[in-house]
C-alpha atoms as a PDB file:
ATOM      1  CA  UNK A   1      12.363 -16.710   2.795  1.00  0.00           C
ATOM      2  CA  UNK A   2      10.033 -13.715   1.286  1.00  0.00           C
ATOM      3  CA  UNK A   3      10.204 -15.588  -2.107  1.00  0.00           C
ATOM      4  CA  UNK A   4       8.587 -19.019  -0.283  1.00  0.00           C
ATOM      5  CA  UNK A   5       6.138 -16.668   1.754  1.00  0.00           C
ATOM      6  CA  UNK A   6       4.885 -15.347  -0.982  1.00  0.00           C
ATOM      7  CA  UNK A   7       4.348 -18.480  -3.505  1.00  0.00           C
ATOM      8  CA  UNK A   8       2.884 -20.006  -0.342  1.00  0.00           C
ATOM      9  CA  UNK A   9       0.232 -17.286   0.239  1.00  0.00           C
ATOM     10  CA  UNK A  10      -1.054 -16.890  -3.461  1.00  0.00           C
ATOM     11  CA  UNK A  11      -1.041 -20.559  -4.584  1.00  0.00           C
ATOM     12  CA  UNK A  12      -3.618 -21.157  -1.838  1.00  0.00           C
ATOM     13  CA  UNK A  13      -5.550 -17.554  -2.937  1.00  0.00           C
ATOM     14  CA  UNK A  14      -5.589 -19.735  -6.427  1.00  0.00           C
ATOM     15  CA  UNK A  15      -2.751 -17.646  -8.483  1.00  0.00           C
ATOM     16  CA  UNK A  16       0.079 -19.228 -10.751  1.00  0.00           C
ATOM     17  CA  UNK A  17       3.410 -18.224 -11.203  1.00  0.00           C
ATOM     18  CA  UNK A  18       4.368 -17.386 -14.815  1.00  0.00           C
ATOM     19  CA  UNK A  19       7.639 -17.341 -17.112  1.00  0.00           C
ATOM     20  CA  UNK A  20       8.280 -13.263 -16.486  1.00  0.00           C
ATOM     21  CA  UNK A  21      10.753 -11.801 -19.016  1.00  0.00           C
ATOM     22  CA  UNK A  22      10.537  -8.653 -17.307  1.00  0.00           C
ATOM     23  CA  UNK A  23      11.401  -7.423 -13.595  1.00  0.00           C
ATOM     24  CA  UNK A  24      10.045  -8.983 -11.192  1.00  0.00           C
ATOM     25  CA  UNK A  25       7.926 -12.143 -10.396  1.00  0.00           C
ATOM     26  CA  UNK A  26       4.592 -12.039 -12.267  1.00  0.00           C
ATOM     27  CA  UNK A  27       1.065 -14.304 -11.256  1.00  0.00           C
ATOM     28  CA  UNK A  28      -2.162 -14.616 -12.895  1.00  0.00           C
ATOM     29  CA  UNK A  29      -5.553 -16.694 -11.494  1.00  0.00           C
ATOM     30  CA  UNK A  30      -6.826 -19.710 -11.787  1.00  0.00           C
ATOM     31  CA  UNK A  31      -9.953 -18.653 -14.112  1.00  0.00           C
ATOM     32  CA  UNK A  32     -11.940 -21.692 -11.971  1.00  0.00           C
ATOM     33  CA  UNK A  33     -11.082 -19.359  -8.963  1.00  0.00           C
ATOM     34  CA  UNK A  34     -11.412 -15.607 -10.920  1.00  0.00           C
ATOM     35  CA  UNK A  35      -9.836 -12.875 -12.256  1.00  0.00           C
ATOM     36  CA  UNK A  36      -7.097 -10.961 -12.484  1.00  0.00           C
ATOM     37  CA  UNK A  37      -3.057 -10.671 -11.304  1.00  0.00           C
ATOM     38  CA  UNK A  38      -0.441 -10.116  -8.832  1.00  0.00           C
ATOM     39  CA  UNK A  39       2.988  -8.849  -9.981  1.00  0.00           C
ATOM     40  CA  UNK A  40       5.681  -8.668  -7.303  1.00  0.00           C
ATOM     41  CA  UNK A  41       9.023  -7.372  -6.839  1.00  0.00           C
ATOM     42  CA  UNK A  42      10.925  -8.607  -3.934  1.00  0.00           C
ATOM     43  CA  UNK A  43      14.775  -7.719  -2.506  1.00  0.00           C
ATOM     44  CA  UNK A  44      15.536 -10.191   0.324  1.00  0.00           C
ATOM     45  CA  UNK A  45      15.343  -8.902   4.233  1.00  0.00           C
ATOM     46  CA  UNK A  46      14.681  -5.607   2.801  1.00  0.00           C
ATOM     47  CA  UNK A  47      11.610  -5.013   0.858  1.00  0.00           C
ATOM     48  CA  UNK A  48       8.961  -6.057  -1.213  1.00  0.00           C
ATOM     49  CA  UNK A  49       6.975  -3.918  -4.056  1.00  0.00           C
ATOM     50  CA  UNK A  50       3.710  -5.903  -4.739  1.00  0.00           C
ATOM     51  CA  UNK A  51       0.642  -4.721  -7.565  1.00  0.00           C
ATOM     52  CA  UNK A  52      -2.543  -6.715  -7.580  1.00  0.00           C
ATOM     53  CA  UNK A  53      -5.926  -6.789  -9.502  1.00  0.00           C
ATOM     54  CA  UNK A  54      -7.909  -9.274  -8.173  1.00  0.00           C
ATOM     55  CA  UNK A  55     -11.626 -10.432  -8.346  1.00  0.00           C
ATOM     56  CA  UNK A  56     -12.808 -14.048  -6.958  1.00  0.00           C
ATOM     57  CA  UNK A  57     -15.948 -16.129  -7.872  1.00  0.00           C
ATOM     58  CA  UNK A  58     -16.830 -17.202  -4.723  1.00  0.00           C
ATOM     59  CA  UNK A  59     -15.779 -16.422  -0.913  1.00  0.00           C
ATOM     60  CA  UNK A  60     -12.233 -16.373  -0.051  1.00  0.00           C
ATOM     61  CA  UNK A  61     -10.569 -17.502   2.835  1.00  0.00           C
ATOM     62  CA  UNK A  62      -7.059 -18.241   3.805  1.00  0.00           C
ATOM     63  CA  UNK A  63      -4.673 -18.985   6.392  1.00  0.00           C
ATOM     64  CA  UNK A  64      -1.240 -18.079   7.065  1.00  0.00           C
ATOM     65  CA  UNK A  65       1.780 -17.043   9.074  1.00  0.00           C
ATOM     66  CA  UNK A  66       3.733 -14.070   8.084  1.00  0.00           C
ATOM     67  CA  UNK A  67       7.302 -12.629   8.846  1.00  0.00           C
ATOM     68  CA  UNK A  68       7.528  -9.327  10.469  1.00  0.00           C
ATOM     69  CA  UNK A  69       6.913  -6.398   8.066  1.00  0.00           C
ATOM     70  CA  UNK A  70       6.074  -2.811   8.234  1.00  0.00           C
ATOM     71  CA  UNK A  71       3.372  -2.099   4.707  1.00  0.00           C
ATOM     72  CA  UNK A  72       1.794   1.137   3.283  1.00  0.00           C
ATOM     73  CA  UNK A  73      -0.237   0.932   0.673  1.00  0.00           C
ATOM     74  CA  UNK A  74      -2.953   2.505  -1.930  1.00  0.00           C
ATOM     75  CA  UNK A  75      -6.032   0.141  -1.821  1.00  0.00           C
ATOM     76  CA  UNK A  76      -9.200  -0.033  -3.903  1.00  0.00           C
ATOM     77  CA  UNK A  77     -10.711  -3.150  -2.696  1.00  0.00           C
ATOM     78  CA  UNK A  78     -13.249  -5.272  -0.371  1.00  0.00           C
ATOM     79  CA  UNK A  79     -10.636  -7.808   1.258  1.00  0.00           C
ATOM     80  CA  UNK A  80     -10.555  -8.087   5.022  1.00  0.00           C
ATOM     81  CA  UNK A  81      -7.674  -9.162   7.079  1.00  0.00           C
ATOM     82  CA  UNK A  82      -7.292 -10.250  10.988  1.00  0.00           C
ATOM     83  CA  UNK A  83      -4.528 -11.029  13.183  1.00  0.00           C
ATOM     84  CA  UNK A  84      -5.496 -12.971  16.251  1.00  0.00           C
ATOM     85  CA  UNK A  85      -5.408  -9.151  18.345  1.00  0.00           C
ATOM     86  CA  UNK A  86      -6.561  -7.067  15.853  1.00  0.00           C
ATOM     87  CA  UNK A  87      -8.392  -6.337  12.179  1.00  0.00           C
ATOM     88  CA  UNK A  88      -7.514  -4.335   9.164  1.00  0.00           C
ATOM     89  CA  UNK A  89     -10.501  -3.961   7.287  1.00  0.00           C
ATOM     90  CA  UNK A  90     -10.245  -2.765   3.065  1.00  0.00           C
ATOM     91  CA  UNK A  91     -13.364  -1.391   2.388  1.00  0.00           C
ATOM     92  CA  UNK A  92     -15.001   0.102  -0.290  1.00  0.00           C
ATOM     93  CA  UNK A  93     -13.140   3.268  -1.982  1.00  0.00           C
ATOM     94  CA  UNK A  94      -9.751   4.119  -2.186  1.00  0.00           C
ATOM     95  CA  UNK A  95      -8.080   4.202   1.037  1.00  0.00           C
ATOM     96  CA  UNK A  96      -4.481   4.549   2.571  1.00  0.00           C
ATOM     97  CA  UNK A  97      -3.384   2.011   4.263  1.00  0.00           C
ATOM     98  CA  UNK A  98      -0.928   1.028   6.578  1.00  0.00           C
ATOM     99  CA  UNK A  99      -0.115  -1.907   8.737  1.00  0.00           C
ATOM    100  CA  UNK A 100       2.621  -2.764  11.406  1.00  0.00           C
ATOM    101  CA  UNK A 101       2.644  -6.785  11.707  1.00  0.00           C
ATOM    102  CA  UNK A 102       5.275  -8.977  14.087  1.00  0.00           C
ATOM    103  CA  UNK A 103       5.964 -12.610  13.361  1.00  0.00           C
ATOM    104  CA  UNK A 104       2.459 -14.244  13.429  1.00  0.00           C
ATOM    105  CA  UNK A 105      -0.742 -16.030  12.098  1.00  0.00           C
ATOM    106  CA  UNK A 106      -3.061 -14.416   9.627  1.00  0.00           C
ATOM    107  CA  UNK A 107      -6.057 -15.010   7.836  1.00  0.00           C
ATOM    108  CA  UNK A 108      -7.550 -13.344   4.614  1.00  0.00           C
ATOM    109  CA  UNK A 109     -10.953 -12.849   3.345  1.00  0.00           C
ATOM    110  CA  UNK A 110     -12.099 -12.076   0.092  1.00  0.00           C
ATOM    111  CA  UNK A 111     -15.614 -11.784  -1.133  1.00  0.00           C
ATOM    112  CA  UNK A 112     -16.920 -12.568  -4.555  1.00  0.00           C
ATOM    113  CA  UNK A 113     -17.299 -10.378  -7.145  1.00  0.00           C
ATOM    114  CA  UNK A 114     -15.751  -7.755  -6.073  1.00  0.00           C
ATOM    115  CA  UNK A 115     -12.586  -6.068  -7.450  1.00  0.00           C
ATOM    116  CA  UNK A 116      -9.379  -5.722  -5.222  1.00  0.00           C
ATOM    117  CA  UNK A 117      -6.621  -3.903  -6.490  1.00  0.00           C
ATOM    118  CA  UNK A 118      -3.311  -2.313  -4.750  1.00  0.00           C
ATOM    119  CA  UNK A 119       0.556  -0.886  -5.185  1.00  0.00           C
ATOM    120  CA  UNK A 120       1.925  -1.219  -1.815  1.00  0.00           C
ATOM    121  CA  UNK A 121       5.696  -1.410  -0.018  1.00  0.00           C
ATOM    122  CA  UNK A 122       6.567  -4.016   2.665  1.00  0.00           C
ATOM    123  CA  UNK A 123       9.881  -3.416   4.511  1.00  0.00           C
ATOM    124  CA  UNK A 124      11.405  -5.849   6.671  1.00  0.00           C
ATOM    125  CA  UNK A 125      12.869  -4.959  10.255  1.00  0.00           C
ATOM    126  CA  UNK A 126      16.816  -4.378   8.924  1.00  0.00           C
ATOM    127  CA  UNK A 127      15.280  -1.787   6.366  1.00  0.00           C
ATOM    128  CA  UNK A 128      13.113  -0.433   8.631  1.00  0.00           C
ATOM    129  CA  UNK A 129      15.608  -0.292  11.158  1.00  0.00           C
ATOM    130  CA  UNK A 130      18.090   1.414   8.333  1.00  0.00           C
ATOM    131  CA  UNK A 131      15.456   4.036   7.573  1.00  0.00           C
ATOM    132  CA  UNK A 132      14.680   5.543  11.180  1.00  0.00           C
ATOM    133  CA  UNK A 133      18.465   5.614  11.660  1.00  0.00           C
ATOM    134  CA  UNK A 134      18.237   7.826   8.614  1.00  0.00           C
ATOM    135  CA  UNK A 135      15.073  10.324   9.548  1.00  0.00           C
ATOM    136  CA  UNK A 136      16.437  10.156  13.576  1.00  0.00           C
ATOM    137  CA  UNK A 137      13.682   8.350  14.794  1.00  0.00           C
ATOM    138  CA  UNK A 138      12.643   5.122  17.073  1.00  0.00           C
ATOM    139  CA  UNK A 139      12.173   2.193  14.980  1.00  0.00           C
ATOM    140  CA  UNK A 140       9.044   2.042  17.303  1.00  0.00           C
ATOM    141  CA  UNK A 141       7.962   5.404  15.782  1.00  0.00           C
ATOM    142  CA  UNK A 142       7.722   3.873  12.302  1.00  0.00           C
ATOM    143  CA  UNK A 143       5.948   1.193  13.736  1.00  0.00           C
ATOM    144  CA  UNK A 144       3.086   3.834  15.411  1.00  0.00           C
ATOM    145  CA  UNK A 145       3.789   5.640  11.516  1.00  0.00           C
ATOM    146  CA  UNK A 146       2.603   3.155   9.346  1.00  0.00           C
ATOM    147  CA  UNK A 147      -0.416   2.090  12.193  1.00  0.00           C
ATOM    148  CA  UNK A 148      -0.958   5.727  12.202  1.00  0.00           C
ATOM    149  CA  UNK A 149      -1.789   5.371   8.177  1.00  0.00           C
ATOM    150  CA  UNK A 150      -4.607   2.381   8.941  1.00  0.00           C
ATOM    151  CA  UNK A 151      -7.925   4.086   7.385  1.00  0.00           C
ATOM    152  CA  UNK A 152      -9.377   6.674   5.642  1.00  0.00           C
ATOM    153  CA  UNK A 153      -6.889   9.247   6.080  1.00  0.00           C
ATOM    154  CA  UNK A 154      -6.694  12.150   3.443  1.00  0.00           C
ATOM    155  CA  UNK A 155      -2.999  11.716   2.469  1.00  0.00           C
ATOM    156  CA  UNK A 156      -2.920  13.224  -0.653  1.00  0.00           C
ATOM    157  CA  UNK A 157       0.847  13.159  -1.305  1.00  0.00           C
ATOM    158  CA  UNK A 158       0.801   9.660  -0.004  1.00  0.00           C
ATOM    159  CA  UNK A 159      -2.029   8.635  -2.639  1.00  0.00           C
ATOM    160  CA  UNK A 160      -0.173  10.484  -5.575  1.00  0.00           C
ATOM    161  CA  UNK A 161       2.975   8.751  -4.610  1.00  0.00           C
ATOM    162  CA  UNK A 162       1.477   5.305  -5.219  1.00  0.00           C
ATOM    163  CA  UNK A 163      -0.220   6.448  -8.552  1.00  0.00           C
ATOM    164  CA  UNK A 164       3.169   7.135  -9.680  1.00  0.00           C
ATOM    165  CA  UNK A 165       4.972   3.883  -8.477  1.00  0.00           C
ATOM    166  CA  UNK A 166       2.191   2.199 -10.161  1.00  0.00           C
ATOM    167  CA  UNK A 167       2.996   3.203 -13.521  1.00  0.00           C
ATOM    168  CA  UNK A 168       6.845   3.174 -13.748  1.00  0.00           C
ATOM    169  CA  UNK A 169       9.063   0.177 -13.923  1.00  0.00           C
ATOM    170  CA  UNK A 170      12.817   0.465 -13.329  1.00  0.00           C
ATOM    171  CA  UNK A 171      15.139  -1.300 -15.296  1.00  0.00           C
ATOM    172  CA  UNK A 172      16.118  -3.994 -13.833  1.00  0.00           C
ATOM    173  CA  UNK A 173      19.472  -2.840 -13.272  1.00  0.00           C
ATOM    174  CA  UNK A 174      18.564   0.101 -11.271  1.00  0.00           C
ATOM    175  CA  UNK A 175      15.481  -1.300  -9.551  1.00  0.00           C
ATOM    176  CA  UNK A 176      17.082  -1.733  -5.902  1.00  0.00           C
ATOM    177  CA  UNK A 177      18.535   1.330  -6.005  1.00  0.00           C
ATOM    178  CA  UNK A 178      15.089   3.097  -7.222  1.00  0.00           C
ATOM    179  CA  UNK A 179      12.376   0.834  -5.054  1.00  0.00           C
ATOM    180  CA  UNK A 180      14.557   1.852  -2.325  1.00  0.00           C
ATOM    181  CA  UNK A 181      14.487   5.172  -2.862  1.00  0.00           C
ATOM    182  CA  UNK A 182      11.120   5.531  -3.020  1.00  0.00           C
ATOM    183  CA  UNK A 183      10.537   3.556   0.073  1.00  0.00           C
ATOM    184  CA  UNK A 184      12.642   6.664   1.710  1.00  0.00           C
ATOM    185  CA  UNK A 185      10.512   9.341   0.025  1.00  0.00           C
ATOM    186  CA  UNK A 186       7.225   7.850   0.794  1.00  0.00           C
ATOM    187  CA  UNK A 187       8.337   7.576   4.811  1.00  0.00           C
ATOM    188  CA  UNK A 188       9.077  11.343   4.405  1.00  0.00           C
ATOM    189  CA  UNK A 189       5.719  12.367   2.650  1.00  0.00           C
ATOM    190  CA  UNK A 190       4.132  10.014   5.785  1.00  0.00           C
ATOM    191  CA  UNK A 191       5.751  11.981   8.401  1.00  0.00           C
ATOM    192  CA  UNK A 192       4.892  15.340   6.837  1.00  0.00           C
ATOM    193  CA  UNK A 193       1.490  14.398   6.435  1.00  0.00           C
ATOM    194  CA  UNK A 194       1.141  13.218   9.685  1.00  0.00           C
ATOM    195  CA  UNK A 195       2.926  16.410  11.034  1.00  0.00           C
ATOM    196  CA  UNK A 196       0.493  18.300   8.973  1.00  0.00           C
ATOM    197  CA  UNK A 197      -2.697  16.436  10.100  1.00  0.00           C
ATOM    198  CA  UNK A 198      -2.041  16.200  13.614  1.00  0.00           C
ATOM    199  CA  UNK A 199       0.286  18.433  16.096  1.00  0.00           C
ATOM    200  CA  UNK A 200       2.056  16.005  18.382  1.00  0.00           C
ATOM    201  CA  UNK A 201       1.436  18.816  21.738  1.00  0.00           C
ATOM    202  CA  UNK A 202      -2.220  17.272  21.559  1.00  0.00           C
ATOM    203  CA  UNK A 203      -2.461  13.539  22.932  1.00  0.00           C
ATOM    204  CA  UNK A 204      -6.023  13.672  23.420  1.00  0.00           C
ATOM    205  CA  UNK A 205      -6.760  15.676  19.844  1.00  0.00           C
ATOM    206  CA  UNK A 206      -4.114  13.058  18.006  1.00  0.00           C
ATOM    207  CA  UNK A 207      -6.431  10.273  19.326  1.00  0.00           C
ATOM    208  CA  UNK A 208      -9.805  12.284  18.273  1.00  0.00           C
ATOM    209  CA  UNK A 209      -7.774  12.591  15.182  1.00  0.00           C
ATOM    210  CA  UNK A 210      -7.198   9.055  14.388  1.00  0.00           C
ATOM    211  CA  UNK A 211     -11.120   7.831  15.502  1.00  0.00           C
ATOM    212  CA  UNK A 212     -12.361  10.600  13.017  1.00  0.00           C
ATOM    213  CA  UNK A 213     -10.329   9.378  10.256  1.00  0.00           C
ATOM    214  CA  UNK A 214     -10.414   5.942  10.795  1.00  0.00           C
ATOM    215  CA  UNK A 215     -14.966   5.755  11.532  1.00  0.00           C
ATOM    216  CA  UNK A 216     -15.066   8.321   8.841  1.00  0.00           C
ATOM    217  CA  UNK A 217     -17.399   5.965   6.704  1.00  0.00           C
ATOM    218  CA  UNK A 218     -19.793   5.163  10.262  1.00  0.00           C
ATOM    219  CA  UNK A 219     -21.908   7.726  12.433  1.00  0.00           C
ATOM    220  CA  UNK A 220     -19.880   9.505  14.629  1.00  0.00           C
ATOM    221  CA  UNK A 221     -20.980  10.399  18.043  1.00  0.00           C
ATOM    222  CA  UNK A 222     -19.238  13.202  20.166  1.00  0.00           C
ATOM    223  CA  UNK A 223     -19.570  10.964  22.773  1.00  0.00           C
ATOM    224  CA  UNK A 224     -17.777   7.781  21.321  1.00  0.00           C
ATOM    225  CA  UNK A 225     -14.718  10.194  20.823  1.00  0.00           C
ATOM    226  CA  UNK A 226     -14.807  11.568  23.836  1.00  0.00           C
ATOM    227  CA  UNK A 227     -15.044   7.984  25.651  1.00  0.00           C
ATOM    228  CA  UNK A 228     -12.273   6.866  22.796  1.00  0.00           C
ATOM    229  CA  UNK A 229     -10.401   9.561  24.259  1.00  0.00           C
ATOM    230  CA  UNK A 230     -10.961   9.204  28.144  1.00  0.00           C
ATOM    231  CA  UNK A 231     -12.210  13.071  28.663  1.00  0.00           C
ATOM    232  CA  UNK A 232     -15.136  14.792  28.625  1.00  0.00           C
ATOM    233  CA  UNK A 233     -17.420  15.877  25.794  1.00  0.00           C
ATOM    234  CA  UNK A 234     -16.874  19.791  27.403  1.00  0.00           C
ATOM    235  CA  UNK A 235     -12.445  18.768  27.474  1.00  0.00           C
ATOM    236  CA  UNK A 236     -12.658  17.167  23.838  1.00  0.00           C
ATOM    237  CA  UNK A 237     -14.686  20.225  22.169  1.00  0.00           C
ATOM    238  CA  UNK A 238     -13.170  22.808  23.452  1.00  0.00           C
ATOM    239  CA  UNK A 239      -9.175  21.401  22.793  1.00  0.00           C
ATOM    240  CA  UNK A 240     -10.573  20.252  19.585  1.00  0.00           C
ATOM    241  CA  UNK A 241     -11.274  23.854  18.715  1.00  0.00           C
ATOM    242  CA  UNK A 242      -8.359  24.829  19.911  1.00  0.00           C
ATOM    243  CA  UNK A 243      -6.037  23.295  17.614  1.00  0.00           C
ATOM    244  CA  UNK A 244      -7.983  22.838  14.516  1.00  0.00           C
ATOM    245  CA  UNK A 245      -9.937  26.251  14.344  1.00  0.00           C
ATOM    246  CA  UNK A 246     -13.195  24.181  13.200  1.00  0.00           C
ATOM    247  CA  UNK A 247     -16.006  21.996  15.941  1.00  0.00           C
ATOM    248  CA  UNK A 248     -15.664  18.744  15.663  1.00  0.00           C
ATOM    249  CA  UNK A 249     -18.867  18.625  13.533  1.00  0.00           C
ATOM    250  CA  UNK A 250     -17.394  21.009  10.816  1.00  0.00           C
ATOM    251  CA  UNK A 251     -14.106  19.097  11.053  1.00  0.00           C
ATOM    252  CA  UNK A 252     -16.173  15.744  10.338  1.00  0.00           C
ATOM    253  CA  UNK A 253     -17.943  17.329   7.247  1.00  0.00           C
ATOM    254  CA  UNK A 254     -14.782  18.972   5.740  1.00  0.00           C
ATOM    255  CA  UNK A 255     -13.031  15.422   6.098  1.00  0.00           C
ATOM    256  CA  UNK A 256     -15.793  13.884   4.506  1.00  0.00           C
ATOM    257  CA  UNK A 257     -16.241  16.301   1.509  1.00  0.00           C
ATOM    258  CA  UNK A 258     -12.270  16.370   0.826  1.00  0.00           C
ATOM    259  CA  UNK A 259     -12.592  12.231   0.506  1.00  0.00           C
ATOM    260  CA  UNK A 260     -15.642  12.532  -1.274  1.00  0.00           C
ATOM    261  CA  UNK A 261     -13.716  14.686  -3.545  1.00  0.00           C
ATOM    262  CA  UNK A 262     -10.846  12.338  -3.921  1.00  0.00           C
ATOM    263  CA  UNK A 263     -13.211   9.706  -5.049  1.00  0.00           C
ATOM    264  CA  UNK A 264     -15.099  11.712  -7.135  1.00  0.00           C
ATOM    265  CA  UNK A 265     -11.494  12.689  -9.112  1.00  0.00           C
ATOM    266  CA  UNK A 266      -9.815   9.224  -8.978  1.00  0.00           C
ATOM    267  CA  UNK A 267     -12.584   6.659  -8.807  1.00  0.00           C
ATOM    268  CA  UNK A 268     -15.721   5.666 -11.392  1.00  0.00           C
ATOM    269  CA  UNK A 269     -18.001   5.497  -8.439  1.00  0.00           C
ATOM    270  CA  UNK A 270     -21.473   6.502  -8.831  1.00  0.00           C
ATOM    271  CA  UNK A 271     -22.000   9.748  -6.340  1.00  0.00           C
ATOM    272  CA  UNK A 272     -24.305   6.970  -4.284  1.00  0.00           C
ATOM    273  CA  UNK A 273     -21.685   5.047  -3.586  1.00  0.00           C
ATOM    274  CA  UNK A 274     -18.860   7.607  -2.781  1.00  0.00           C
ATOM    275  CA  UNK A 275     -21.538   9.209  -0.545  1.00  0.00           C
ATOM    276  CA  UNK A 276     -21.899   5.782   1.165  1.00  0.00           C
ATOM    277  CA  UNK A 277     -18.628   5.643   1.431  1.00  0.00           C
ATOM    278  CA  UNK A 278     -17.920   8.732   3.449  1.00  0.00           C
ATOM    279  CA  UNK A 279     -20.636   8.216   6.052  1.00  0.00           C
ATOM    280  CA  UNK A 280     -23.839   9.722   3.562  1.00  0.00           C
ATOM    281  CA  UNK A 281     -26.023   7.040   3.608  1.00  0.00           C
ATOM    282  CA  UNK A 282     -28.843   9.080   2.159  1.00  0.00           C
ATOM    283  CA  UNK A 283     -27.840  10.317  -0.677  1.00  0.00           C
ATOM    284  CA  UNK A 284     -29.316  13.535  -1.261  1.00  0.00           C
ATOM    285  CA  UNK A 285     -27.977  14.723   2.319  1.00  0.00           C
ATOM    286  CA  UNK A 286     -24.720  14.142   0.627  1.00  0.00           C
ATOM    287  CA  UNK A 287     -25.672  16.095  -2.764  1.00  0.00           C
ATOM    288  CA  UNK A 288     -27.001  18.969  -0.121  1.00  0.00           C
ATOM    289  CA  UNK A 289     -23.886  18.997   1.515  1.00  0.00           C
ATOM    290  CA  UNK A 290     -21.491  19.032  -1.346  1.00  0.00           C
ATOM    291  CA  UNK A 291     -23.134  21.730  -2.909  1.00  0.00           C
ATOM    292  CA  UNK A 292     -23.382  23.916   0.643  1.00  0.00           C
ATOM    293  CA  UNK A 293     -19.484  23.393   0.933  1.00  0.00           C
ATOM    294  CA  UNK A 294     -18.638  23.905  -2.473  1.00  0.00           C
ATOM    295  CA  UNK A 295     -21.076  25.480  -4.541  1.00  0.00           C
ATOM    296  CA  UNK A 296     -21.541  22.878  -7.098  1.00  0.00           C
ATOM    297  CA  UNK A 297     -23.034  19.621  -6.858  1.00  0.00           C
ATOM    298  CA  UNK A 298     -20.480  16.359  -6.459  1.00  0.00           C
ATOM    299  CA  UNK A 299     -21.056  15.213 -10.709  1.00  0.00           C
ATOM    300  CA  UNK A 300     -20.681  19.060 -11.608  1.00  0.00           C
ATOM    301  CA  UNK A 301     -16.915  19.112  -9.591  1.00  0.00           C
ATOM    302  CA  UNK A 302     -16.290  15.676 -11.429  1.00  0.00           C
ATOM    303  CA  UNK A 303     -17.156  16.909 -14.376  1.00  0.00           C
ATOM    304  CA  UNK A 304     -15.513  20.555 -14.257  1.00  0.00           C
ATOM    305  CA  UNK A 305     -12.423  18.476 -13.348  1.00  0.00           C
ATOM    306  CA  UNK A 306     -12.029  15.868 -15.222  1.00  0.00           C
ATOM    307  CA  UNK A 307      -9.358  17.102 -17.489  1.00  0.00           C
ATOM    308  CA  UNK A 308      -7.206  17.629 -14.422  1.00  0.00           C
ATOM    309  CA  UNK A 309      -7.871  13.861 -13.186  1.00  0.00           C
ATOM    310  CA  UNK A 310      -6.561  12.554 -16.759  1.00  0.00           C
END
């Protein structure tokens, strides 16, 4: 069933199956249509381990319906994709990003000339259902996990975890036993970055939380939280406090520099576009900023550590 989804979806996104000597099932693109690749590794009603590096000549858009699947994955692209009751947007950067789907129609959309790549998981409900049994938690908790992951969301284990699946691949007579492995250690780094990020005594701060890092590329108004939250600007500022030590101004700021920082180490984005990218669209307020926080401007940090990003 996974095997037909998938040569479904990307012959109609333009991609070709080819002879793969190696593990897994490997895809390249029509050149009419663009650029690039999609490798895939898939282990039926259980998971799926999917790479892609895509770029299309024109607009792309596509149709589909889906199995149920919970995904996580490291993205560096400009795709968008909707369900018919909500939208998970890639935008530009690297970004975390997870996704809890049911049974349903989808639709991609990818825009032209510009570069998509990803190393995500997919698990499929018995998995999924295997793995909370394991941690002693809901299945419906995993569900509100990987949601939970749906943005820009500083997860630095999480990002390092997908660097590192990128670049190894198991032998083919190990590879259940290690993809599934590593679908258990990436549900643990989720939970203690979650547990780290937000403290679960907090409703109203988790959901201030999640707005933050999820409009952390967008203005931010105090009052949009606080609505987002259904209390009052006085309620929200003074629990936000509370728990996090920091106003929910600094909090913003310190977000934004850490990301900016993340790009800055693992990205060849010009300092324009990673301030852009975490809500500086004037530039030199960025530069200012950076430099208050840190004491060096954002190419001096990516140049002082560049032998540490290599």
């Amino acid at each position: 069933m996974l095997q037909h989804y998938y040569d479904n979806y990307l012959t109609k996104l333009g991609l070709q199956k080819r002879l793969s000597k190696g593990l897994g099932y490997f895809y390249t693109m029509n050149p009419a249509i663009g650029m690039g690749d999609f490798w895939l590794y898939i282990e039926e009603d259980d998971f799926v381990i999917c790479q892609f590096d895509l770029q299309f000549h024109q607009f792309i858009s596509i149709h589909y319906h889906a199995p149920s699947f919970l995904s996580v994955g490291l993205y560096h692209c400009a795709a968008i994709q909707r369900t018919k009751d909500r939208e998970m947007v890639f935008t530009k950067g690297q970004q975390i990003i997870g996704y809890s789907g049911i049974k349903q129609n989808f639709s991609s959309h990818f825009h032209p000339n510009l570069r998509a790549r990803c190393t995500s998981i997919a698990l499929q409900p018995a998995l999924a259902k295997k793995i909370a049994q394991q941690f002693g938690v809901r299945v419906s908790d995993l569900h509100d996990l990987f949601r939970y992951f749906n943005g820009a969301i500083y997860a630095p284990s999480v990002a390092q975890f997908f660097h590192q699946l990128k670049h190894f691949k198991p032998h083919n007579s190990i590879a259940k036993q290690y993809y599934e492995s590593k679908i258990f250690e990436v549900v643990a780094l989720m939970l203690h970055e979650k547990t780290t990020i937000v403290h679960p005594e907090y409703n109203e701060i988790n959901e201030a939380l999640h707005y933050i890092h999820t409009n952390i590329a967008q203005s931010i108004n105090l009052q949009d939280i606080a609505d987002h939250c259904a209390v009052s600007k006085s309620t929200l500022t003074t629990k936000f406090k509370a728990q996090t030590g920091l106003s929910i101004a600094n909090y913003i700021t310190k977000k934004r520099i850490i990301l900016a920082q993340q790009a800055l180490l693992h990205t060849n984005h010009s300092v324009a576009e990673i301030a852009d990218y975490v809500g500086y669209p004037n530039v030199s307020s960025f530069i200012k900023r950076f430099k208050l926080e840190l004491g060096i401007t954002p190419l001096q940090f990516r140049t002082q550590n560049m032998q540490l990003c290599r």
